[in-house]
C-alpha atoms as a PDB file:
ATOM      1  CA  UNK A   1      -3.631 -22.876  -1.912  1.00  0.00           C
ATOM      2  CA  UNK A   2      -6.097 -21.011  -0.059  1.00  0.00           C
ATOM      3  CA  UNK A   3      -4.849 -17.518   0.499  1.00  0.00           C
ATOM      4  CA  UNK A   4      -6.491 -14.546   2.693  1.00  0.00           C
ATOM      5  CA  UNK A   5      -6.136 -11.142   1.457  1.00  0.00           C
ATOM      6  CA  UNK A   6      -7.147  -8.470   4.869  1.00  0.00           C
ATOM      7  CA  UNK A   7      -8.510  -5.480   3.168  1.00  0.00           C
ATOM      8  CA  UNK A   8      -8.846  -7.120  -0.312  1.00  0.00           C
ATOM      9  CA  UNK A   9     -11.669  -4.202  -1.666  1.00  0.00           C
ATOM     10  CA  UNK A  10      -8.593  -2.095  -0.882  1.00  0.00           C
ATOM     11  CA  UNK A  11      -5.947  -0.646  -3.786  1.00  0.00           C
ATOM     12  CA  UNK A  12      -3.299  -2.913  -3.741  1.00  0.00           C
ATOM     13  CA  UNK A  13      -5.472  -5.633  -2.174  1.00  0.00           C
ATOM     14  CA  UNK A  14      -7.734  -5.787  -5.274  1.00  0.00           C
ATOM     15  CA  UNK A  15      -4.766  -5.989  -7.145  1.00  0.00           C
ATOM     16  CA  UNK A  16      -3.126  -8.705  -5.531  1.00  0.00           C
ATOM     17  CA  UNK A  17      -6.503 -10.532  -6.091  1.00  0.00           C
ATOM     18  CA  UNK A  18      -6.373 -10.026  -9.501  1.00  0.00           C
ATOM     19  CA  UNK A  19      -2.863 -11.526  -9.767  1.00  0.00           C
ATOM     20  CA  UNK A  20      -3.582 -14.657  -7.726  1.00  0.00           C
ATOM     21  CA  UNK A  21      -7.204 -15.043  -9.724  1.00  0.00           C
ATOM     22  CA  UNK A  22      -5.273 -14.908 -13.367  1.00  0.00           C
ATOM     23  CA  UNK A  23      -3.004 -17.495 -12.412  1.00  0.00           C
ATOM     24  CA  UNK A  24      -6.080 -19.730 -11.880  1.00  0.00           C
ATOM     25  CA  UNK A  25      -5.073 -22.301  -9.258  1.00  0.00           C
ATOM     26  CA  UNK A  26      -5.508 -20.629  -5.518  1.00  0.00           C
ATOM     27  CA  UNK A  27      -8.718 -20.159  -3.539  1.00  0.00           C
ATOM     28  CA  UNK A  28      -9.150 -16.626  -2.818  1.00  0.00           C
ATOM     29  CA  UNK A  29     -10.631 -15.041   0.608  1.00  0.00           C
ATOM     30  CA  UNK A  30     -10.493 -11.567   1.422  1.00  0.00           C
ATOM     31  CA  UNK A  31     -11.671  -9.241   4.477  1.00  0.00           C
ATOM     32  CA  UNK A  32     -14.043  -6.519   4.386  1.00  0.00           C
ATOM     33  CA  UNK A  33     -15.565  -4.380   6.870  1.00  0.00           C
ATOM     34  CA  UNK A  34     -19.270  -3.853   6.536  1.00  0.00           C
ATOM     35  CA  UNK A  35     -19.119  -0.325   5.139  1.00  0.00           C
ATOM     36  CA  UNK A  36     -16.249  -1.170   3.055  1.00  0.00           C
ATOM     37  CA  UNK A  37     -16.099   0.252  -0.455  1.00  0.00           C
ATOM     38  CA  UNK A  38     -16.476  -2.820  -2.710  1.00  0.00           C
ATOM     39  CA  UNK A  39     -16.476  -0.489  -6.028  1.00  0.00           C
ATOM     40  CA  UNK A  40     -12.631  -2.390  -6.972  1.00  0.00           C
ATOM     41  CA  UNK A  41     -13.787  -5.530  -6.512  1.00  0.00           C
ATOM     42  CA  UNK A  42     -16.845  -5.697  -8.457  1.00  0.00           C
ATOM     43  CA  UNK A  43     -15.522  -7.243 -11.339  1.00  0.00           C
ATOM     44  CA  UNK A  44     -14.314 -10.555  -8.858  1.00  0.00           C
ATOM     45  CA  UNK A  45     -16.745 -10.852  -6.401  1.00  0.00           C
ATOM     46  CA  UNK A  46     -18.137 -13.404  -7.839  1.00  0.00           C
ATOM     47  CA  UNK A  47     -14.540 -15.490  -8.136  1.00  0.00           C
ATOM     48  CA  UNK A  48     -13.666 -14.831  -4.550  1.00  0.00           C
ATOM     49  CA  UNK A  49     -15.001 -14.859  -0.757  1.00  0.00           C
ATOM     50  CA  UNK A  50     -15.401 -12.432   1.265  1.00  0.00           C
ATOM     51  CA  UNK A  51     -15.662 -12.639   5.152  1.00  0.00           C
ATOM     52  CA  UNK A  52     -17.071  -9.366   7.438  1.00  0.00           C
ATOM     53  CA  UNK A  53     -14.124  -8.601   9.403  1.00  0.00           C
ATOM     54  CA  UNK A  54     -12.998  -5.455  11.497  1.00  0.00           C
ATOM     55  CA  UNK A  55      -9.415  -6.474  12.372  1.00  0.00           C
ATOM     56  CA  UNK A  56      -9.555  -4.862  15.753  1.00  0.00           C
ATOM     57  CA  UNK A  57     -12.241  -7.635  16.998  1.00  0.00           C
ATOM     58  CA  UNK A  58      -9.912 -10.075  18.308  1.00  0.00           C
ATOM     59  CA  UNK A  59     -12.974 -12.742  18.223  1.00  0.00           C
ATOM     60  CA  UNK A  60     -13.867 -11.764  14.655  1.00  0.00           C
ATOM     61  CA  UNK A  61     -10.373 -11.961  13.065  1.00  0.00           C
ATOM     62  CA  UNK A  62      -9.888 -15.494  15.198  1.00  0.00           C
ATOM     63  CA  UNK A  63     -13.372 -16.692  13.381  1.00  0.00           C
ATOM     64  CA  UNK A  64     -12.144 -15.776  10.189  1.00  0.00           C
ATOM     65  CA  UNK A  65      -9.051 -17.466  10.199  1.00  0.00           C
ATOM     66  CA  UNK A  66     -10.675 -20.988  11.987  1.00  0.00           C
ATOM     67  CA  UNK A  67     -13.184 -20.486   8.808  1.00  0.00           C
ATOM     68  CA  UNK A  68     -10.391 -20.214   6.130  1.00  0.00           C
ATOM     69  CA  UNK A  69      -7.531 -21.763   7.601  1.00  0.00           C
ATOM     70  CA  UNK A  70      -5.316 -20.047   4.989  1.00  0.00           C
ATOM     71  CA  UNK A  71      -1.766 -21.151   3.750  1.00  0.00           C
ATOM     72  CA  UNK A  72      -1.014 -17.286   2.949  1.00  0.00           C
ATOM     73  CA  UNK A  73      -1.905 -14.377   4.809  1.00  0.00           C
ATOM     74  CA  UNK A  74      -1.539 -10.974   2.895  1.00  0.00           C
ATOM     75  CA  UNK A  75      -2.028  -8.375   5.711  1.00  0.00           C
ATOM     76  CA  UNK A  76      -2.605  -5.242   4.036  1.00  0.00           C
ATOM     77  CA  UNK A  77      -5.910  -3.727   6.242  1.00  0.00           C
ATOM     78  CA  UNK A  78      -4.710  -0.584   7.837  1.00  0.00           C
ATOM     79  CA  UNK A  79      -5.668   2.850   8.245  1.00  0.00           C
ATOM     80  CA  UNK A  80      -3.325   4.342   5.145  1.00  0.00           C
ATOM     81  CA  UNK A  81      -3.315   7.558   4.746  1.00  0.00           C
ATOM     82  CA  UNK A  82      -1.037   9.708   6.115  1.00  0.00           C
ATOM     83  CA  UNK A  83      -2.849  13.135   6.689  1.00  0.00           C
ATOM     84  CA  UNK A  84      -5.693  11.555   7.880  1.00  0.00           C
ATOM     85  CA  UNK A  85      -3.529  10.011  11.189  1.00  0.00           C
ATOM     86  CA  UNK A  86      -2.619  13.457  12.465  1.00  0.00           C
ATOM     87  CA  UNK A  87      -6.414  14.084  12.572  1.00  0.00           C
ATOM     88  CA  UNK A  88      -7.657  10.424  13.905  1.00  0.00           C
ATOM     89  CA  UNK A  89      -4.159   9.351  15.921  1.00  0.00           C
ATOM     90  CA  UNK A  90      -5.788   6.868  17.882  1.00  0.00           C
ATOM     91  CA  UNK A  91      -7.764   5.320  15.256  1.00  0.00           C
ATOM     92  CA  UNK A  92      -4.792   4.943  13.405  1.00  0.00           C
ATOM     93  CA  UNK A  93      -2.622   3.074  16.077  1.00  0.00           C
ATOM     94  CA  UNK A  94      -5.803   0.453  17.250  1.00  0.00           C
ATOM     95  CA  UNK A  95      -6.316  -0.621  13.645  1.00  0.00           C
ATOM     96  CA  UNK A  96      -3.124  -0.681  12.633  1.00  0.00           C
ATOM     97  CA  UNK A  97      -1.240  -1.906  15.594  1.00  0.00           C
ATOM     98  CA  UNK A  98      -4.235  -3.970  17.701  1.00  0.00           C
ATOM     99  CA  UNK A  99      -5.266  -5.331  14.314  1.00  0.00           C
ATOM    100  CA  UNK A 100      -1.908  -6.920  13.527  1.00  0.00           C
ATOM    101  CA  UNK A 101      -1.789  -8.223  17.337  1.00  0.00           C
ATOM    102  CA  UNK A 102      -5.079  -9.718  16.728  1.00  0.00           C
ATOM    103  CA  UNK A 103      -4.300 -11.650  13.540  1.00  0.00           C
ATOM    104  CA  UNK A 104      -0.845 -13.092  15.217  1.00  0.00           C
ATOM    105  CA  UNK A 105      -2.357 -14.296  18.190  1.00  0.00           C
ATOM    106  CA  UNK A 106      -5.068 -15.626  16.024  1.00  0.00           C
ATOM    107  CA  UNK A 107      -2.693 -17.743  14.370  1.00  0.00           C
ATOM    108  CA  UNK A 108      -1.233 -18.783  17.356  1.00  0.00           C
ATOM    109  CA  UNK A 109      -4.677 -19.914  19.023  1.00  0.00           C
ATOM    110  CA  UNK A 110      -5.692 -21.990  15.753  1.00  0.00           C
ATOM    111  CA  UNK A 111      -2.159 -23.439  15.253  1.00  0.00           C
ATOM    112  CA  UNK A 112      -2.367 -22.800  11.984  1.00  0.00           C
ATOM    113  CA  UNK A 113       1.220 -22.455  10.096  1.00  0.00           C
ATOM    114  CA  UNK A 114       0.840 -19.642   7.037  1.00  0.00           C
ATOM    115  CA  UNK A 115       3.178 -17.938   5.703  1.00  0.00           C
ATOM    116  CA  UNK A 116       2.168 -14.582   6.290  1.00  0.00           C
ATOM    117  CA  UNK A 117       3.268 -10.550   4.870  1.00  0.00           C
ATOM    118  CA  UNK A 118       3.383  -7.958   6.498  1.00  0.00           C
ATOM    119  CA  UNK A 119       3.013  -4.479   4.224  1.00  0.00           C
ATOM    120  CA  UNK A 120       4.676  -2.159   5.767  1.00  0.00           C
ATOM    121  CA  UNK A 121       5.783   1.137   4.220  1.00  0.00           C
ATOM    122  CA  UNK A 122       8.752   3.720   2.950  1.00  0.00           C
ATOM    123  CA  UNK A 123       7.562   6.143   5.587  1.00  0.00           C
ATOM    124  CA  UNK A 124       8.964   4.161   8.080  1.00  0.00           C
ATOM    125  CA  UNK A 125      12.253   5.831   7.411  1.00  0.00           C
ATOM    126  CA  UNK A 126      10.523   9.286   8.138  1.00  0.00           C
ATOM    127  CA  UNK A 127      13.693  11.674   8.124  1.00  0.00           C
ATOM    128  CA  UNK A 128      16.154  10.629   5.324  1.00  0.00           C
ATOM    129  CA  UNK A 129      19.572  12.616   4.676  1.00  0.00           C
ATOM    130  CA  UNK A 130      21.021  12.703   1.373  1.00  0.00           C
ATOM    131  CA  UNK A 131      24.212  10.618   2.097  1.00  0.00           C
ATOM    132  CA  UNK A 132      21.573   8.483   3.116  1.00  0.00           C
ATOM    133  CA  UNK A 133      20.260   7.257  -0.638  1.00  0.00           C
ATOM    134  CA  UNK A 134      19.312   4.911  -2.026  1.00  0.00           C
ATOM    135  CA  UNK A 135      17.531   3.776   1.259  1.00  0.00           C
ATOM    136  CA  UNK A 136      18.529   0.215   2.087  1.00  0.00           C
ATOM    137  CA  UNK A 137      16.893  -2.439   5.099  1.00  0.00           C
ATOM    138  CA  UNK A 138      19.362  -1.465   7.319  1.00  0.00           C
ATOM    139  CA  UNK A 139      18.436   2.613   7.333  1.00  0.00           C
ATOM    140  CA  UNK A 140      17.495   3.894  10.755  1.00  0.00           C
ATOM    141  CA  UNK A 141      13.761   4.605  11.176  1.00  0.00           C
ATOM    142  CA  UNK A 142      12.883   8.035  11.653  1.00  0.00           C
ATOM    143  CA  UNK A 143       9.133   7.697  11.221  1.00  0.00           C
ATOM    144  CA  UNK A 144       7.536  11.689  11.080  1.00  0.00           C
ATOM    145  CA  UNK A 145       4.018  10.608  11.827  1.00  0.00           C
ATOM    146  CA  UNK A 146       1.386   8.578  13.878  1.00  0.00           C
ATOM    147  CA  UNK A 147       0.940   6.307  10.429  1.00  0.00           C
ATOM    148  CA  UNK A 148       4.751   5.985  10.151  1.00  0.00           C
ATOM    149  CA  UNK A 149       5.127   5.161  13.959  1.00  0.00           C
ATOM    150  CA  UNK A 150       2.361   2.630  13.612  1.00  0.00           C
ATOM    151  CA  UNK A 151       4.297   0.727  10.515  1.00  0.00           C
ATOM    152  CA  UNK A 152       7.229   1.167  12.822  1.00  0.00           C
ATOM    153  CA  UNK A 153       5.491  -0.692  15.697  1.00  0.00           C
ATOM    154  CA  UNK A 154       4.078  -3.695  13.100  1.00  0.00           C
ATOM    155  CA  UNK A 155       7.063  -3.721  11.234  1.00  0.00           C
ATOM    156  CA  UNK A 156       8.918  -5.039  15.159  1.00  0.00           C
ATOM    157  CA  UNK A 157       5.909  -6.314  16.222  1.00  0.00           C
ATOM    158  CA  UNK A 158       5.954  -9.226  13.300  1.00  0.00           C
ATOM    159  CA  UNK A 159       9.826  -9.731  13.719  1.00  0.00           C
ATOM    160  CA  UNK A 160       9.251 -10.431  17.745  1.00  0.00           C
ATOM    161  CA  UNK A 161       6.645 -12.851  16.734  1.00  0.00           C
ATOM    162  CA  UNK A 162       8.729 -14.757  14.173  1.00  0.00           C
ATOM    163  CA  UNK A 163      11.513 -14.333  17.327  1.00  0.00           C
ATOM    164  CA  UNK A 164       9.467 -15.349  20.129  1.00  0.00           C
ATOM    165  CA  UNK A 165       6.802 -18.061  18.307  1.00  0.00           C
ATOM    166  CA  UNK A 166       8.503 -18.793  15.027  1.00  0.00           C
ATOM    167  CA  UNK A 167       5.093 -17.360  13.356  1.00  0.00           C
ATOM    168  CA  UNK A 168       6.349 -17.755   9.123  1.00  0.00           C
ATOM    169  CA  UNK A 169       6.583 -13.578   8.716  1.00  0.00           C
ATOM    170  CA  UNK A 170       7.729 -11.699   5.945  1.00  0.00           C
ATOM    171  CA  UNK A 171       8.086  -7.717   5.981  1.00  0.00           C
ATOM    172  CA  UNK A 172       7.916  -5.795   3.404  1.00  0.00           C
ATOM    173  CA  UNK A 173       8.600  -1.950   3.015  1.00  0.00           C
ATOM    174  CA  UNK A 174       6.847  -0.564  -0.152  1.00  0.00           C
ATOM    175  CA  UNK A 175       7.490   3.038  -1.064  1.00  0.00           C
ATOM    176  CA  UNK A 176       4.807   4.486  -3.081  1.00  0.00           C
ATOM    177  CA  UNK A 177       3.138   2.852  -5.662  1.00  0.00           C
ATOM    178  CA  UNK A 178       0.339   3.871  -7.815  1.00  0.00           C
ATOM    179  CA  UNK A 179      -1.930   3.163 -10.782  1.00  0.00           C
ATOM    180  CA  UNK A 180      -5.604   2.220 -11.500  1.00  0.00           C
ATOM    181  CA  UNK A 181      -7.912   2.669  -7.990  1.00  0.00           C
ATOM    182  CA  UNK A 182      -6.043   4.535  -5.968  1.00  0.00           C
ATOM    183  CA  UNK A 183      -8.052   6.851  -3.644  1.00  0.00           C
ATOM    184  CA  UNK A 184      -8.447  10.258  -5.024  1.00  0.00           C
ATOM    185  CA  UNK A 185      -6.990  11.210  -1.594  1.00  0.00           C
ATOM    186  CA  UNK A 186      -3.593   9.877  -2.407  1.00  0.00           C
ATOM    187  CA  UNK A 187      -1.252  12.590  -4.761  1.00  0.00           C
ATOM    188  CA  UNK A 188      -1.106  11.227  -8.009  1.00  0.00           C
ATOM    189  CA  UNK A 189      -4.474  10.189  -8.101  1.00  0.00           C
ATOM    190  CA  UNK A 190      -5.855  13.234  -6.771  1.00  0.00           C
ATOM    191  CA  UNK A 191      -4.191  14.810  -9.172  1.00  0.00           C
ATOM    192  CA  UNK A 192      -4.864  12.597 -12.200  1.00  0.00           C
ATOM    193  CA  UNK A 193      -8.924  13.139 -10.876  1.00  0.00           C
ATOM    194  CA  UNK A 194      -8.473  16.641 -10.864  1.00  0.00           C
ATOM    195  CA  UNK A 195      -7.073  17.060 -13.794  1.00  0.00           C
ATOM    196  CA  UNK A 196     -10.061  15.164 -15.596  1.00  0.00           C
ATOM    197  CA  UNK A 197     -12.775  17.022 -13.636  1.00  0.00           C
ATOM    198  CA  UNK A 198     -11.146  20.409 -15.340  1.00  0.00           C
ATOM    199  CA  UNK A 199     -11.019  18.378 -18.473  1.00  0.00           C
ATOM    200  CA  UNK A 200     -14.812  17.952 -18.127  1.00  0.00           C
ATOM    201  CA  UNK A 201     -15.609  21.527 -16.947  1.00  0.00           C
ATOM    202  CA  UNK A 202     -16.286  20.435 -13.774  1.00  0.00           C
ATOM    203  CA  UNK A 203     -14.104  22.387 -11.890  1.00  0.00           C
ATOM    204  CA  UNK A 204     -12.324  25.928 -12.581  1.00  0.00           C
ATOM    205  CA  UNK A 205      -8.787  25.117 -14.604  1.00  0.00           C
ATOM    206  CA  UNK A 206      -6.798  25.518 -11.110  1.00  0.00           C
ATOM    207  CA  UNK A 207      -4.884  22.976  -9.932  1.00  0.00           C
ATOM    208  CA  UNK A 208      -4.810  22.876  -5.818  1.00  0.00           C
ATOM    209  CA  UNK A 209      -1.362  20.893  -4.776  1.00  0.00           C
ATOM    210  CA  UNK A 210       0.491  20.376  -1.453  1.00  0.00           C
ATOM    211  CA  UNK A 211       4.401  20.436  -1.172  1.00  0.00           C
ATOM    212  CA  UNK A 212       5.832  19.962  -5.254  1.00  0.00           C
ATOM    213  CA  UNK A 213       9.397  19.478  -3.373  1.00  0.00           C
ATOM    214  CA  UNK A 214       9.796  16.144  -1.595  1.00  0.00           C
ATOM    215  CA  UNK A 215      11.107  13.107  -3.768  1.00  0.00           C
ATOM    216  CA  UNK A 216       9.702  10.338  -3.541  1.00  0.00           C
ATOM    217  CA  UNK A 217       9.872   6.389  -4.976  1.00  0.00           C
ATOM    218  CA  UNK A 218       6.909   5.066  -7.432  1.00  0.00           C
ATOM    219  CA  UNK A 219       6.165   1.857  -8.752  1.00  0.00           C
ATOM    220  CA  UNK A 220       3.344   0.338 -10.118  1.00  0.00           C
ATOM    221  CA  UNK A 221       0.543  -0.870  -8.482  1.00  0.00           C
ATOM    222  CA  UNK A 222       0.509  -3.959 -10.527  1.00  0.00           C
ATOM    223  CA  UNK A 223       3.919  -4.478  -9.735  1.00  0.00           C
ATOM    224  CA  UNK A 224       3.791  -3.896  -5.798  1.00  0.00           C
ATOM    225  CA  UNK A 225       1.360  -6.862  -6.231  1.00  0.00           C
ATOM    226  CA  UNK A 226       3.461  -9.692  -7.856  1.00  0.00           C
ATOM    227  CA  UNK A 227       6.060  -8.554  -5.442  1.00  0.00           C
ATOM    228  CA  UNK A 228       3.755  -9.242  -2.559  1.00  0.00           C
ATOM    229  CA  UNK A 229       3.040 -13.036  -3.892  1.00  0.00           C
ATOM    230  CA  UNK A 230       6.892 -13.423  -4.493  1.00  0.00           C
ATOM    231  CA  UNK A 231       7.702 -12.034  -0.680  1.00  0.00           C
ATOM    232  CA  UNK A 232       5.995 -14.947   0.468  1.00  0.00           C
ATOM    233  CA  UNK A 233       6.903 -18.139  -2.321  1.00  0.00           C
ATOM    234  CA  UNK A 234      10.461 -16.952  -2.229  1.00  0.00           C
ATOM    235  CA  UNK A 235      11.167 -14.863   0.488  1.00  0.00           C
ATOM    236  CA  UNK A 236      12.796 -15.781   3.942  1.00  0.00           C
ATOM    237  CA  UNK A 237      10.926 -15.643   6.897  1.00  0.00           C
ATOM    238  CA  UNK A 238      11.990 -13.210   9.737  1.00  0.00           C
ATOM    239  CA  UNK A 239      13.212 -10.841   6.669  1.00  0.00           C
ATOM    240  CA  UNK A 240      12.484  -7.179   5.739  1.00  0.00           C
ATOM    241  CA  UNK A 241      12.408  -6.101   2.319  1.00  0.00           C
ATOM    242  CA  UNK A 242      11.996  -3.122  -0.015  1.00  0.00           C
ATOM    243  CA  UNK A 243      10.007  -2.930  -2.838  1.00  0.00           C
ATOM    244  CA  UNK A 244      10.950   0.631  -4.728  1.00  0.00           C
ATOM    245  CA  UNK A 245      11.690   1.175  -8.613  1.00  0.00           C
ATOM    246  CA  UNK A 246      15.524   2.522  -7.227  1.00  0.00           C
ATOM    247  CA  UNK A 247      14.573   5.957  -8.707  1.00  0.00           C
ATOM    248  CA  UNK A 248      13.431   9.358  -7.502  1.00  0.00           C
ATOM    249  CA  UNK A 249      11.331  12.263  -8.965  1.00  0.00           C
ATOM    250  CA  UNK A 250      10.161  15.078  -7.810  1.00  0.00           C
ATOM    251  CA  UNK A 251       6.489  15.605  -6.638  1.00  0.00           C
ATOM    252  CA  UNK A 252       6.439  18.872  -9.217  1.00  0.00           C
ATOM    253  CA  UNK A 253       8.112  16.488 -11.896  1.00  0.00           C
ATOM    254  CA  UNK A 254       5.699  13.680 -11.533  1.00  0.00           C
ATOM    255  CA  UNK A 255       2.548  16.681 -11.805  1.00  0.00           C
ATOM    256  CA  UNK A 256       4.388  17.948 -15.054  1.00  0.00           C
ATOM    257  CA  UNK A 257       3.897  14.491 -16.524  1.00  0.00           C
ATOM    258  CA  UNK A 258       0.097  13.955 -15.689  1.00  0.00           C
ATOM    259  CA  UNK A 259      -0.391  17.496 -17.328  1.00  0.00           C
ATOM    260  CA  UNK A 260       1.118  16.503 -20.401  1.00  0.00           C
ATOM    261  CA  UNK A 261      -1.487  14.068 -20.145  1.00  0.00           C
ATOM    262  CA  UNK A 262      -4.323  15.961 -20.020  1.00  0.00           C
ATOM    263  CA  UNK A 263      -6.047  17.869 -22.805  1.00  0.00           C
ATOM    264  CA  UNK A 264      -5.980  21.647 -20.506  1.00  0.00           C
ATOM    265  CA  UNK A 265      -4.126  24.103 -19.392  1.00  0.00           C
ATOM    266  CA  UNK A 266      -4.311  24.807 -15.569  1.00  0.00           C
ATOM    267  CA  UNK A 267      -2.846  26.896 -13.082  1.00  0.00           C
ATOM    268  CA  UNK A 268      -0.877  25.747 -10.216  1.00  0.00           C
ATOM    269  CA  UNK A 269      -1.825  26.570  -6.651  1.00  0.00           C
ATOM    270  CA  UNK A 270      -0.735  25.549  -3.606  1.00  0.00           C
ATOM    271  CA  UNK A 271      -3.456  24.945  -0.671  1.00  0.00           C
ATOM    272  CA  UNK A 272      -2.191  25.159   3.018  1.00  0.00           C
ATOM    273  CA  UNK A 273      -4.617  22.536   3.756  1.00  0.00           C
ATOM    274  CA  UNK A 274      -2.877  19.884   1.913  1.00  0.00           C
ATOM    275  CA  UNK A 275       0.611  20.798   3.474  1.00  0.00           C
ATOM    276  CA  UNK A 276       1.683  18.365   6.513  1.00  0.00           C
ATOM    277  CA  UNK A 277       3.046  18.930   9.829  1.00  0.00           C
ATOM    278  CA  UNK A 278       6.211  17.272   9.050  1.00  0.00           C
ATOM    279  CA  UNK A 279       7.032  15.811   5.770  1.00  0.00           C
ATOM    280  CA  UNK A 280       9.314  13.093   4.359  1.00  0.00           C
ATOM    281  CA  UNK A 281      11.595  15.130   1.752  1.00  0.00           C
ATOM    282  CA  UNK A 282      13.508  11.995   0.447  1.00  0.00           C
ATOM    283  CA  UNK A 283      12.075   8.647  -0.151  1.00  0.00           C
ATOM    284  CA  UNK A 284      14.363   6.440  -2.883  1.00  0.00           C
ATOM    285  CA  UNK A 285      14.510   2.834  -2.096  1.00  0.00           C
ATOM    286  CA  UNK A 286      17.073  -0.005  -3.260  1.00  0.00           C
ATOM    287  CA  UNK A 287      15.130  -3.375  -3.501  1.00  0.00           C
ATOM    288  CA  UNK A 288      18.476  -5.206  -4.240  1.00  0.00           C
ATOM    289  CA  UNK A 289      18.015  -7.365  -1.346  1.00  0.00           C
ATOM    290  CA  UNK A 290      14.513  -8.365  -2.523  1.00  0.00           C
ATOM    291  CA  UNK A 291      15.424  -8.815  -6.074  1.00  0.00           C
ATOM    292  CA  UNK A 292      18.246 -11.116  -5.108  1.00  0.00           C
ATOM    293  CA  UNK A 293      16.088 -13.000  -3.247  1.00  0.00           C
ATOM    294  CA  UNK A 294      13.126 -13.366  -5.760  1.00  0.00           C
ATOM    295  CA  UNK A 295      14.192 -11.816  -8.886  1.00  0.00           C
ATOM    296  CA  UNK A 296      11.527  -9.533  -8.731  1.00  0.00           C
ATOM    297  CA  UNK A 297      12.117  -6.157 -11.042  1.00  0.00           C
ATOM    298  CA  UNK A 298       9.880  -3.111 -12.036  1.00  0.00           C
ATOM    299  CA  UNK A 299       8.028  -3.949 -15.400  1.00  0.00           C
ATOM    300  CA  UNK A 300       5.665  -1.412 -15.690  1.00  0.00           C
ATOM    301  CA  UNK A 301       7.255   2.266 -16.408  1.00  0.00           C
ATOM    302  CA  UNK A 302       5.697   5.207 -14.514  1.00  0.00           C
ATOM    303  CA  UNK A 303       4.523   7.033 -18.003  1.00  0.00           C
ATOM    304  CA  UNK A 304       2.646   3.995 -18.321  1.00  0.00           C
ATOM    305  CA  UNK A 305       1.328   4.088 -14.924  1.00  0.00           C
ATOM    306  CA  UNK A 306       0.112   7.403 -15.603  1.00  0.00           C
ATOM    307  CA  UNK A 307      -1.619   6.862 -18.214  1.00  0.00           C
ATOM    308  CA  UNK A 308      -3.278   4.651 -17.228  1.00  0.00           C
ATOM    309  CA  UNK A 309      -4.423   6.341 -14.020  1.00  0.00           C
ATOM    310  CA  UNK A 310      -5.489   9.035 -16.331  1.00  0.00           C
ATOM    311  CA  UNK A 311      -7.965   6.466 -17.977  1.00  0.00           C
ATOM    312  CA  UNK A 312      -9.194   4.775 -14.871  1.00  0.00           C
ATOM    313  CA  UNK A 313     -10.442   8.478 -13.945  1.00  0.00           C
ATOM    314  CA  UNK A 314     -11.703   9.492 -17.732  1.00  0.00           C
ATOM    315  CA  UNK A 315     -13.939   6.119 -17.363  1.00  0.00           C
ATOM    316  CA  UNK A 316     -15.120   6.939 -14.424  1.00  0.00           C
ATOM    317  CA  UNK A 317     -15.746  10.448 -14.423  1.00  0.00           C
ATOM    318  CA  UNK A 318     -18.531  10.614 -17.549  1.00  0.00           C
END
């Protein structure tokens, strides 16, 4: 099959790559923006093609498609971090949002027929009570910022398009996920690259943290990614799914285990600057619906993520 990846030098894109490229049968194309970051993808680039792309160039993401005509579409460009879309709002809702639009009506121009995934996210639930957990599909959406608001709008967005043009869409809901190349501006990583850096002596044994108190879902990168490919060769069209591990820990919890890791001792610190406007407090997802569907199940443990996120940082930081 020939199989597009938007944002494929991204964390979970390069990933997914890697999946698709060890099973050895599929050709692989992926979107990049000219300034893109291609450091996670050095080790395919030669195995895969990549197209210039911004996703909010309606002309450029219909050029890319005519070029590829793909048979899957893994959408996974977006602006996604969440601090960063209180400071750049706008920026946040065009790529998100007007980049989605322009890869549907792309479709729809070409009359092409892909199936195509939508990765949305857990903070699409936003404001989650305890009676509330585990968080299934049908959980109202209470997103508490502009990058929640924007999964919101293409989590409906690709459900009216399956509605109104019968465009093959899956939607997925991922709650966090981590492991090898994720952004040091993401909490576990930052962490885990912190951690190393005091390991090294390159930065005073203090170790700067937001909120230790919200709870939140992880699952391995590696298994986000085989859950993507299964969303679209078993799951149903028009559907929404979560992908979670089913289990909770605490921010503080998750920090104790990645300094158990480490060969220091540090001291804790909270920075104000790393504290949100409004933060999700409870984010523990039930992916019954998807496993039932694709018999898809966690098979990496979080220690194991960990350590290896502490490698992928020791190798790099030298």
């Amino acid at each position: 099959m020939r199989i597009l990846i938007t944002g494929i030098s991204g964390f979970t894109g390069s990933h997914l790559a890697d999946y698709y490229l060890a099973r050895g049968e599929h050709e692989i194309f992926g979107t990049i923006k000219w300034r893109s970051n291609r450091e996670n993808i050095r080790h395919i680039e030669s195995k895969i093609t990549l197209v210039d792309c911004d996703i909010k160039d309606a002309f450029a993401m219909k050029t890319v498609l005519a070029a590829c005509r793909p048979d899957y579409i893994f959408h996974l460009a977006a602006q996604s971090y969440v601090p960063f879309s209180w400071r750049i709002p706008q920026e946040t809702l065009q790529t998100n949002i007007i980049g989605e639009l322009n890869l549907f009506e792309a479709v729809r121009e070409l009359k092409i027929d892909p199936m195509i995934q939508i990765a949305g996210s857990s903070e699409e639930y936003g404001l989650v009570f305890p009676e509330e957990l585990p968080i299934t599909e049908n959980n109202p959406l209470r997103p508490l910022s502009p990058y929640a608001v924007s999964k919101v709008a293409q989590d409906l967005l690709g459900f009216q398009y399956f509605k109104s043009y019968g465009l093959k869409i899956v939607r997925t809901r991922a709650f966090n996920h981590t492991g090898p190349r994720r952004g040091d501006v993401f909490v576990t990583s930052n962490f885990a690259k912190q951690l190393v850096e005091i390991e090294r002596g390159d930065r005073e044994p203090i170790l700067r943290v937001g909120n230790l108190g919200a709870v939140r879902d992880f699952t391995d990168v590696r298994d986000v990614a085989r859950a993507y490919a299964l969303s679209l060769e078993k799951g149903a069209p028009g559907e929404v799914y979560n992908i979670a591990s089913g289990k909770g820990i605490k921010i503080k919890d998750l920090l104790d285990k990645l300094v158990s890791l480490s060969r220091v001792k540090v001291q804790i610190e909270q920075d104000p600057s790393r504290l949100r406007p409004s933060d999700v407090e409870l984010l523990t997802g039930s992916a019954a619906k998807f496993a039932k569907a694709t018999g898809w199940k966690p098979e990496i443990p979080l220690d194991k993520t960990l350590e290896d996120l502490m490698k992928y940082w020791r190798d790099r930081i030298r």
